[in-house]
N, C-alpha and C. Protein backbone atom coordinates (compact mmCIF):
# COMPACT_ATOMS: atom_id res chain seq x y z
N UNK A 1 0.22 -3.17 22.28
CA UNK A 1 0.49 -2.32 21.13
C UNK A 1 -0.16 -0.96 21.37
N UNK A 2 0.54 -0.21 21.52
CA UNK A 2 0.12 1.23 21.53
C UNK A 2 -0.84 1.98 19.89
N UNK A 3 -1.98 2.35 20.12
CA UNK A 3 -2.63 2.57 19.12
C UNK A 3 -1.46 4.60 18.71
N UNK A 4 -1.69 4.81 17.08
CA UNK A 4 -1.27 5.27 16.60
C UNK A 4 -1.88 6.42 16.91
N UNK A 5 -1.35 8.09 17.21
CA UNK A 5 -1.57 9.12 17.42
C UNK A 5 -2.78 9.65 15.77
N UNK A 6 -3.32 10.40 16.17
CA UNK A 6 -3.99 11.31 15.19
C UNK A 6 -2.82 11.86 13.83
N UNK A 7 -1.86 12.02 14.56
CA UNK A 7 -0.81 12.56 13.57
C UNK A 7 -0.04 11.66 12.85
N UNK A 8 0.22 10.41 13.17
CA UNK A 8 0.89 9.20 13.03
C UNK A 8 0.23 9.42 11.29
N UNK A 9 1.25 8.75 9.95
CA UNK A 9 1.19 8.81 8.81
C UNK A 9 0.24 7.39 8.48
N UNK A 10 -1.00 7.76 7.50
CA UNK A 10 -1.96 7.30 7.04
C UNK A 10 -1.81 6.43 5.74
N UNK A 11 -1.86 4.48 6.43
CA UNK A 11 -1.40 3.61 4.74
C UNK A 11 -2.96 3.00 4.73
N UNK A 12 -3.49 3.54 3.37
CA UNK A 12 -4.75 2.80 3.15
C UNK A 12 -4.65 1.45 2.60
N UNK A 13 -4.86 0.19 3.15
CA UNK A 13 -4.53 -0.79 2.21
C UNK A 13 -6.15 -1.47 1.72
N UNK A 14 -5.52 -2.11 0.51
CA UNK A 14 -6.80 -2.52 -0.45
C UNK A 14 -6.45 -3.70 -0.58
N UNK A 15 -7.14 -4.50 0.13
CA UNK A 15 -7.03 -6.03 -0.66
C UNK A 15 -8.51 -6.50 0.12
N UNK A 16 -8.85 -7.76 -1.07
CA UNK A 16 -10.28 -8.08 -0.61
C UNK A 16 -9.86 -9.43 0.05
N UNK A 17 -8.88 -10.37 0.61
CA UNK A 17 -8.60 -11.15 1.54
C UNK A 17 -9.02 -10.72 3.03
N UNK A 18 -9.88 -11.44 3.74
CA UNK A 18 -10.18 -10.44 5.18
C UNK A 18 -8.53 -11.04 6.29
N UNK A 19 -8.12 -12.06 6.07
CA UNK A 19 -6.59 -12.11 6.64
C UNK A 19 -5.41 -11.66 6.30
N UNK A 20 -5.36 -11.08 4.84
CA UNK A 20 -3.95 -10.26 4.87
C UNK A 20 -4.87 -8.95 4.93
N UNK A 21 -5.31 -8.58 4.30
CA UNK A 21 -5.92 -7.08 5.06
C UNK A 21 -5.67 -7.26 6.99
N UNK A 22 -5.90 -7.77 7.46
CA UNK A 22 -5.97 -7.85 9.26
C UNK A 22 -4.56 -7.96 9.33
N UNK A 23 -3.68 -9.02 8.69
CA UNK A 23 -2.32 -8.80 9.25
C UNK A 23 -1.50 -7.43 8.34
N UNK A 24 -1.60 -6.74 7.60
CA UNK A 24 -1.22 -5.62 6.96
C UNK A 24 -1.35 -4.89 8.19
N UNK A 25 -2.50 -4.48 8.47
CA UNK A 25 -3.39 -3.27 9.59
C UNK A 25 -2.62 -3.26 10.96
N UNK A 26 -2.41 -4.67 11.13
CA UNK A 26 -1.63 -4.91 12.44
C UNK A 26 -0.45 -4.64 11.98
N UNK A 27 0.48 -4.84 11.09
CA UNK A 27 1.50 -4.56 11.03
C UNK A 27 1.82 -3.13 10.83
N UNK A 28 1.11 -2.46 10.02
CA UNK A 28 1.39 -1.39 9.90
C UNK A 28 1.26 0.08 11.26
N UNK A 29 -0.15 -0.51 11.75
CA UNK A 29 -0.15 -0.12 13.66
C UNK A 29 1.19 -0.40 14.13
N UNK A 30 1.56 -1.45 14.30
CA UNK A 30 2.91 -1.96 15.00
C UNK A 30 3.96 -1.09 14.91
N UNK A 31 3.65 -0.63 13.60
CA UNK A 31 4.44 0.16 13.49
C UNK A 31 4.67 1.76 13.52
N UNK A 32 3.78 2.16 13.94
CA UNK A 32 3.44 3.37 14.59
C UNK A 32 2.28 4.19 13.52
N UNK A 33 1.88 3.88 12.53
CA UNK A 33 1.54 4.04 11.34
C UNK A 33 -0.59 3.95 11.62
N UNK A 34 -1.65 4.87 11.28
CA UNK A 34 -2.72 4.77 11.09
C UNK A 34 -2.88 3.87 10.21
N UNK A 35 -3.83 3.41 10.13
CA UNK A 35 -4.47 2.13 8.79
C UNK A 35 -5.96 2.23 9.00
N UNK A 36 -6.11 2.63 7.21
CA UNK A 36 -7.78 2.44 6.83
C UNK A 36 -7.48 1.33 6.15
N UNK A 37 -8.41 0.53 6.23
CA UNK A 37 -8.86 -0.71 4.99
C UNK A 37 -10.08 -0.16 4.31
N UNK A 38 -9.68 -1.43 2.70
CA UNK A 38 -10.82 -1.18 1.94
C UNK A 38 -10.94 -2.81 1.51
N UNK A 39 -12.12 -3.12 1.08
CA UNK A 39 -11.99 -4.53 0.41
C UNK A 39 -12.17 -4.47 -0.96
N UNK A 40 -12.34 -3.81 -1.36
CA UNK A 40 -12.18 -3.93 -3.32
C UNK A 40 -11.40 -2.31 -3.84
N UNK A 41 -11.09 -2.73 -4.78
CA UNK A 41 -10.63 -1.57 -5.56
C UNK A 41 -11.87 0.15 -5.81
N UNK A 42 -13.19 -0.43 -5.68
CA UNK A 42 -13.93 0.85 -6.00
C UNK A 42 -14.01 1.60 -4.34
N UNK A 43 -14.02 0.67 -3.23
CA UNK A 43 -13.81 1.16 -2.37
C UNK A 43 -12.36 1.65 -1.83
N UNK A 44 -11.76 1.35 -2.51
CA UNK A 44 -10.39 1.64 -2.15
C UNK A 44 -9.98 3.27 -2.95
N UNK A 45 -10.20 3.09 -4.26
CA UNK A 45 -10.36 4.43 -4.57
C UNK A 45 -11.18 5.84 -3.62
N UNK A 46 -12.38 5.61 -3.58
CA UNK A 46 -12.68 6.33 -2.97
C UNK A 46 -12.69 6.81 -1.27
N UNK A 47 -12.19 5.62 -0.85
CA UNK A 47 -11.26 6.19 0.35
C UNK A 47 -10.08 7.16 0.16
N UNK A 48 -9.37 6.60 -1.13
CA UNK A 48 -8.02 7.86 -1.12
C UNK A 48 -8.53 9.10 -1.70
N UNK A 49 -9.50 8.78 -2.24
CA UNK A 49 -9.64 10.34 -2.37
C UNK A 49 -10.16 11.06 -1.39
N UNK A 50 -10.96 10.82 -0.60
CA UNK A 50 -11.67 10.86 0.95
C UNK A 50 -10.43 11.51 1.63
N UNK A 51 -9.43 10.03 1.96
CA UNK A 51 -8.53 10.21 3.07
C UNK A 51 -7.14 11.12 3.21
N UNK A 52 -7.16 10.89 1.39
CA UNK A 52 -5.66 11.28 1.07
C UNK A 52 -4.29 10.52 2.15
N UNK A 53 -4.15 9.70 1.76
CA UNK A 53 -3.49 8.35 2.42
C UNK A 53 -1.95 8.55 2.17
N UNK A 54 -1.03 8.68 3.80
CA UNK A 54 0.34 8.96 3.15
C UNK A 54 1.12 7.63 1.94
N UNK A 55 0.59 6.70 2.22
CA UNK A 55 0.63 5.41 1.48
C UNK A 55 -0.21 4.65 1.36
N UNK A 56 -0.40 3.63 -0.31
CA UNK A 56 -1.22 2.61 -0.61
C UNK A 56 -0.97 1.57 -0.32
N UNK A 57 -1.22 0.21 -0.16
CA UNK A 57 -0.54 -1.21 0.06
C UNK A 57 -1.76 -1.47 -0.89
N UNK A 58 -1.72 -2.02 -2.23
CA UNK A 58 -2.67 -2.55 -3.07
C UNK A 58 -2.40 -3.58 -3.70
N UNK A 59 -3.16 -4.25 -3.46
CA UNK A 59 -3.07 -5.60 -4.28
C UNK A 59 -3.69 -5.60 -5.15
N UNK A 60 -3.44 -6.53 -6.63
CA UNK A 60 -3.80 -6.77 -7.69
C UNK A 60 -4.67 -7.06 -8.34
N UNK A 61 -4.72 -8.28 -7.48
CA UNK A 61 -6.25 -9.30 -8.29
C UNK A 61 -6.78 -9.20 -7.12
N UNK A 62 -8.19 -8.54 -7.43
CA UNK A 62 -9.64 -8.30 -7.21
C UNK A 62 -10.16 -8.38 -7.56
N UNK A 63 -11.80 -9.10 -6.82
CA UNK A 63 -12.49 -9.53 -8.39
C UNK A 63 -13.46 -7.72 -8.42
N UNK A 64 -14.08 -7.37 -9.91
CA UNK A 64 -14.77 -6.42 -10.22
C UNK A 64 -13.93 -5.34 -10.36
N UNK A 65 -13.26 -4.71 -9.79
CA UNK A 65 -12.33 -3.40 -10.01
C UNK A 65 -10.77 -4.00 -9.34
N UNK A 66 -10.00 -4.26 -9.73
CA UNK A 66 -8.94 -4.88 -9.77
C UNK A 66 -7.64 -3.72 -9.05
N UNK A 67 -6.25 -3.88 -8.93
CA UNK A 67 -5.53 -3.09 -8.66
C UNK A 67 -5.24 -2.09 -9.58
N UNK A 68 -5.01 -2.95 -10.98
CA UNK A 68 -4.40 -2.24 -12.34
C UNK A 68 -5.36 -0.97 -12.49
N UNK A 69 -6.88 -1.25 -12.29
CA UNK A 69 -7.69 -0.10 -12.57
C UNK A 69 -7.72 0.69 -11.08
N UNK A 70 -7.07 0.36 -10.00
CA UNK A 70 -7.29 1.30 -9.06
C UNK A 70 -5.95 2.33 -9.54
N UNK A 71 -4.73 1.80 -10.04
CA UNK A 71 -3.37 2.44 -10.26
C UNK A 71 -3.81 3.81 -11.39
N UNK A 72 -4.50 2.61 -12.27
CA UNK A 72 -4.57 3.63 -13.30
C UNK A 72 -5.54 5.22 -12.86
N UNK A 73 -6.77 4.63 -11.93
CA UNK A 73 -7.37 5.61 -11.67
C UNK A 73 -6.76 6.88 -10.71
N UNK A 74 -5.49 6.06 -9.89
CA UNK A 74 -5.26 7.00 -8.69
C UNK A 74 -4.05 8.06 -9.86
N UNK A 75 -3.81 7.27 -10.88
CA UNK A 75 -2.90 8.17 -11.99
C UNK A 75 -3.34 9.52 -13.10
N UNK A 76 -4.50 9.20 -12.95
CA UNK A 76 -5.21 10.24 -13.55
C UNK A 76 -5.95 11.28 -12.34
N UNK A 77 -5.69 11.87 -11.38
CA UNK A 77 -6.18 12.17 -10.34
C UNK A 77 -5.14 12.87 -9.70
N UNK A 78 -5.92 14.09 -8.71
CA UNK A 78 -4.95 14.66 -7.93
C UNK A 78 -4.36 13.58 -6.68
N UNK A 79 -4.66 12.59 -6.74
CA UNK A 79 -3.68 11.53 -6.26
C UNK A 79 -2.61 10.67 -6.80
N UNK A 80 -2.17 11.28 -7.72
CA UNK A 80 -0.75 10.64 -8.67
C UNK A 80 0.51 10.62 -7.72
N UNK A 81 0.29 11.41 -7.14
CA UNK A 81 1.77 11.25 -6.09
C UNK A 81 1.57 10.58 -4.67
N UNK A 82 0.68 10.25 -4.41
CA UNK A 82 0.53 8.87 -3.35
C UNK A 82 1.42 7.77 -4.05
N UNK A 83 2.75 7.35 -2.95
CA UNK A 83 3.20 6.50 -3.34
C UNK A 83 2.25 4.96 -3.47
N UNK A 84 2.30 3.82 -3.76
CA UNK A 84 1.63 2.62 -3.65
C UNK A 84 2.92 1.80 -3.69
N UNK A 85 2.38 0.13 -2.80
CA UNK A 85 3.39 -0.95 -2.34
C UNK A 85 2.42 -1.57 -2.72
N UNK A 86 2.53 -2.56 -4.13
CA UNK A 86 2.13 -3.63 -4.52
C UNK A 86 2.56 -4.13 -4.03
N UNK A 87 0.94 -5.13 -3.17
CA UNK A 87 1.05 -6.17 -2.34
C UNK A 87 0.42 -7.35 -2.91
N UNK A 88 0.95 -8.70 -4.09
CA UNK A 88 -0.02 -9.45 -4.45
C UNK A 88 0.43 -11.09 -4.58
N UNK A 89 -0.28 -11.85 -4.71
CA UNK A 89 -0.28 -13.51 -4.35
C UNK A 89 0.34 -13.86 -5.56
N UNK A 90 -0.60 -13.23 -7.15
CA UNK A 90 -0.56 -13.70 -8.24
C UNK A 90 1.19 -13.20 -9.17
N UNK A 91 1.68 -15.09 -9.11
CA UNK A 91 2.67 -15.35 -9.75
C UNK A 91 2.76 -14.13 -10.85
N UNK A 92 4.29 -13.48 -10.38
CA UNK A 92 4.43 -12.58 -11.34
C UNK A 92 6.17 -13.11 -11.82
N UNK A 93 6.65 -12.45 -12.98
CA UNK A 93 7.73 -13.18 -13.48
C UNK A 93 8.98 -12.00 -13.29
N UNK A 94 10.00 -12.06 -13.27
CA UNK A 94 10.33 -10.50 -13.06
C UNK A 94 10.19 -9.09 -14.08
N UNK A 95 10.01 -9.75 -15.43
CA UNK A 95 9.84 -8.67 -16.30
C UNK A 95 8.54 -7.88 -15.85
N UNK A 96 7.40 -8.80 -15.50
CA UNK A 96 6.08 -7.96 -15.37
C UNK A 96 6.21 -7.32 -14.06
N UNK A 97 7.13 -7.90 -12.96
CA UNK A 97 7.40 -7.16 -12.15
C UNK A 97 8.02 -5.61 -12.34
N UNK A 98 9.18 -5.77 -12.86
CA UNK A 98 9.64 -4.84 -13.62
C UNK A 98 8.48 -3.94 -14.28
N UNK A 99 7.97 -4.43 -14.57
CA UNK A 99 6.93 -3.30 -15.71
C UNK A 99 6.05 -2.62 -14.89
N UNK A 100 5.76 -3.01 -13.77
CA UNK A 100 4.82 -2.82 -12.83
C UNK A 100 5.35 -1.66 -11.70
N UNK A 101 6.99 -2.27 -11.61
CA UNK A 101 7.71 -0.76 -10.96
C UNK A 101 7.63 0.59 -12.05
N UNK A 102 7.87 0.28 -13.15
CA UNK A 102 7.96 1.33 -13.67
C UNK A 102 6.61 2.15 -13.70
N UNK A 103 5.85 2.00 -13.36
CA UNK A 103 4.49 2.79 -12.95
C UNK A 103 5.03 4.06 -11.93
N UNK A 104 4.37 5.39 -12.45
CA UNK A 104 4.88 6.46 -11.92
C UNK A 104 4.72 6.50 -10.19
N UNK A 105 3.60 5.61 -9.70
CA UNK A 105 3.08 6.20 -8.47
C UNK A 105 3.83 5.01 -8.05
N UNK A 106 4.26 3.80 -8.37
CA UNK A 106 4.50 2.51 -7.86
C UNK A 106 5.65 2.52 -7.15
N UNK A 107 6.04 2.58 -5.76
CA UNK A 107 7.20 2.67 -5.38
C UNK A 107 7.67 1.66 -4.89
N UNK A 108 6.90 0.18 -4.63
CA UNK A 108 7.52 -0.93 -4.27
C UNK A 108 6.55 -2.08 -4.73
N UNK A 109 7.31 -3.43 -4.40
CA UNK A 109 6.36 -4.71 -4.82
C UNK A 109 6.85 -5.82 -4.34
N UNK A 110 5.55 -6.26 -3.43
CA UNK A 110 5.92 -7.39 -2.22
C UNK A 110 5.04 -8.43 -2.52
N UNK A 111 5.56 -9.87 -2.64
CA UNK A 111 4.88 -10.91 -3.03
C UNK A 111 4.23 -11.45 -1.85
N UNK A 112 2.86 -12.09 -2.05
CA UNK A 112 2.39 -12.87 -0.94
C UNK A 112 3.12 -14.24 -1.34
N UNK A 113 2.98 -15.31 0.02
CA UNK A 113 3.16 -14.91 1.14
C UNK A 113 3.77 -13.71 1.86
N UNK A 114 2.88 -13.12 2.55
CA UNK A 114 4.05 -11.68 3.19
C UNK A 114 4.79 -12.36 3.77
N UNK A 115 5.79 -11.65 3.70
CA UNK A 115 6.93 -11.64 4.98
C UNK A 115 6.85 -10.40 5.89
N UNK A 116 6.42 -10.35 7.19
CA UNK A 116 6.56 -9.08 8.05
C UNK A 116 7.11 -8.20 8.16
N UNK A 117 8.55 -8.58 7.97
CA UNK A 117 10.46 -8.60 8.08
C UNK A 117 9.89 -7.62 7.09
N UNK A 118 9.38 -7.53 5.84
CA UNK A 118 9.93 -7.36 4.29
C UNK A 118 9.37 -5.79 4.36
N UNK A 119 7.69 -6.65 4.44
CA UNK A 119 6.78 -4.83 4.87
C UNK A 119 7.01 -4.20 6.22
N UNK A 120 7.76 -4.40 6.85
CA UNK A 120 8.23 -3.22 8.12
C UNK A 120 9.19 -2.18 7.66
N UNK A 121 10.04 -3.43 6.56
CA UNK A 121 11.29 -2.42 5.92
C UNK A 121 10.80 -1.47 5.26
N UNK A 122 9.71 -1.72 3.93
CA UNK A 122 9.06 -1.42 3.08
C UNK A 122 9.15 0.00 4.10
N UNK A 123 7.62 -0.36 5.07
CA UNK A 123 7.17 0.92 5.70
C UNK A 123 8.27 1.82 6.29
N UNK A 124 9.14 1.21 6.75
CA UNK A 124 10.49 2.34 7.51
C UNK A 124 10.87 2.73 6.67
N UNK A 125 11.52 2.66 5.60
CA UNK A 125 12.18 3.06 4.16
C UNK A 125 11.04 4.66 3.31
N UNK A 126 9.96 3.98 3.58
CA UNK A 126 8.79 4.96 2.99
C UNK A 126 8.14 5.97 3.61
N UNK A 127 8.32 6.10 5.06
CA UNK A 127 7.34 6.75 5.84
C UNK A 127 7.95 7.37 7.30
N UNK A 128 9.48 6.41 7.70
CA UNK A 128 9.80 7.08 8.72
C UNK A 128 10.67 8.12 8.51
N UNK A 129 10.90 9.85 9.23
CA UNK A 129 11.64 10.43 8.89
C UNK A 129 13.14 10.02 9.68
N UNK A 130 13.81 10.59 8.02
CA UNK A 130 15.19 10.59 8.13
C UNK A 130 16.14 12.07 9.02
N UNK A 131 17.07 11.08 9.41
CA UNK A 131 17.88 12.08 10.86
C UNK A 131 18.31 12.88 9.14
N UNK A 132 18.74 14.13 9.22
CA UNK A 132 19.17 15.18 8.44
C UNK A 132 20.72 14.35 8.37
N UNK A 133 21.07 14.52 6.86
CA UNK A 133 22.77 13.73 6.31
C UNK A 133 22.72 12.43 6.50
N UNK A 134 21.40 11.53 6.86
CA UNK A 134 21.50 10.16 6.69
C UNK A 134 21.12 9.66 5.26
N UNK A 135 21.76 8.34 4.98
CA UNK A 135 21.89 8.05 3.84
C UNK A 135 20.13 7.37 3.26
């Protein structure tokens, strides 16, 4: 795997699992993509404000500072326009899913178990540039 250039686009992901954090990181390398980790939400905040991260991968349930309060915080902040890819385990139904897209910064939402397949798309869809007149 070829490590990612200095210039390569920056996804901070937040989850306090130390194995999907490691397979996120790898996947997102894989994909040509830098990766900071954080393990809780207070550290995760203050990495994006630090890093200014072209994308979030955040998960939900954390214990002590949670996702909901990292969303809300990155919403009140000159980080409102960092997109985020809710990444989380905890059974959601589709309405709360639904409710959860409608969050201004929220641009996607991927259930654990990951699927690789799912977040590669995720990341190509979000981060790789488009040829000019492609759809």
């Amino acid at each position: 795997m070829v490590e990612p250039g200095e210039n390569a686009k920056l996804v901070l992901i937040i989850d306090d699992d130390d194995g999907v954090r490691d397979l996120l990181s790898f996947l997102v390398k894989k994909e040509g993509f830098r990766a900071e980790v954080a393990v809780d939400g207070e550290d995760g905040f203050q990495k994006a404000e630090r890093l200014k991260p072209d994308l979030i991968l955040l998960d939900l349930m954390m214990p002590r500072y949670g996702g909901f309060e990292v969303l809300r915080q990155l919403q009140s902040s000159e980080l409102s326009r960092i997109p985020i890819v809710i990444v989380t385990g905890r059974y959601t139904d589709r309405s709360t899913a639904e409710m959860i897209k409608q969050e201004s910064n929220v641009v996607d939402f991927i259930e654990k178990p990951l699927k690789p397949n799912v977040l590669v798309a995720v990341l190509d869809r979000l981060l790789k540039p488009r040829a000019p007149g492609a759809a």
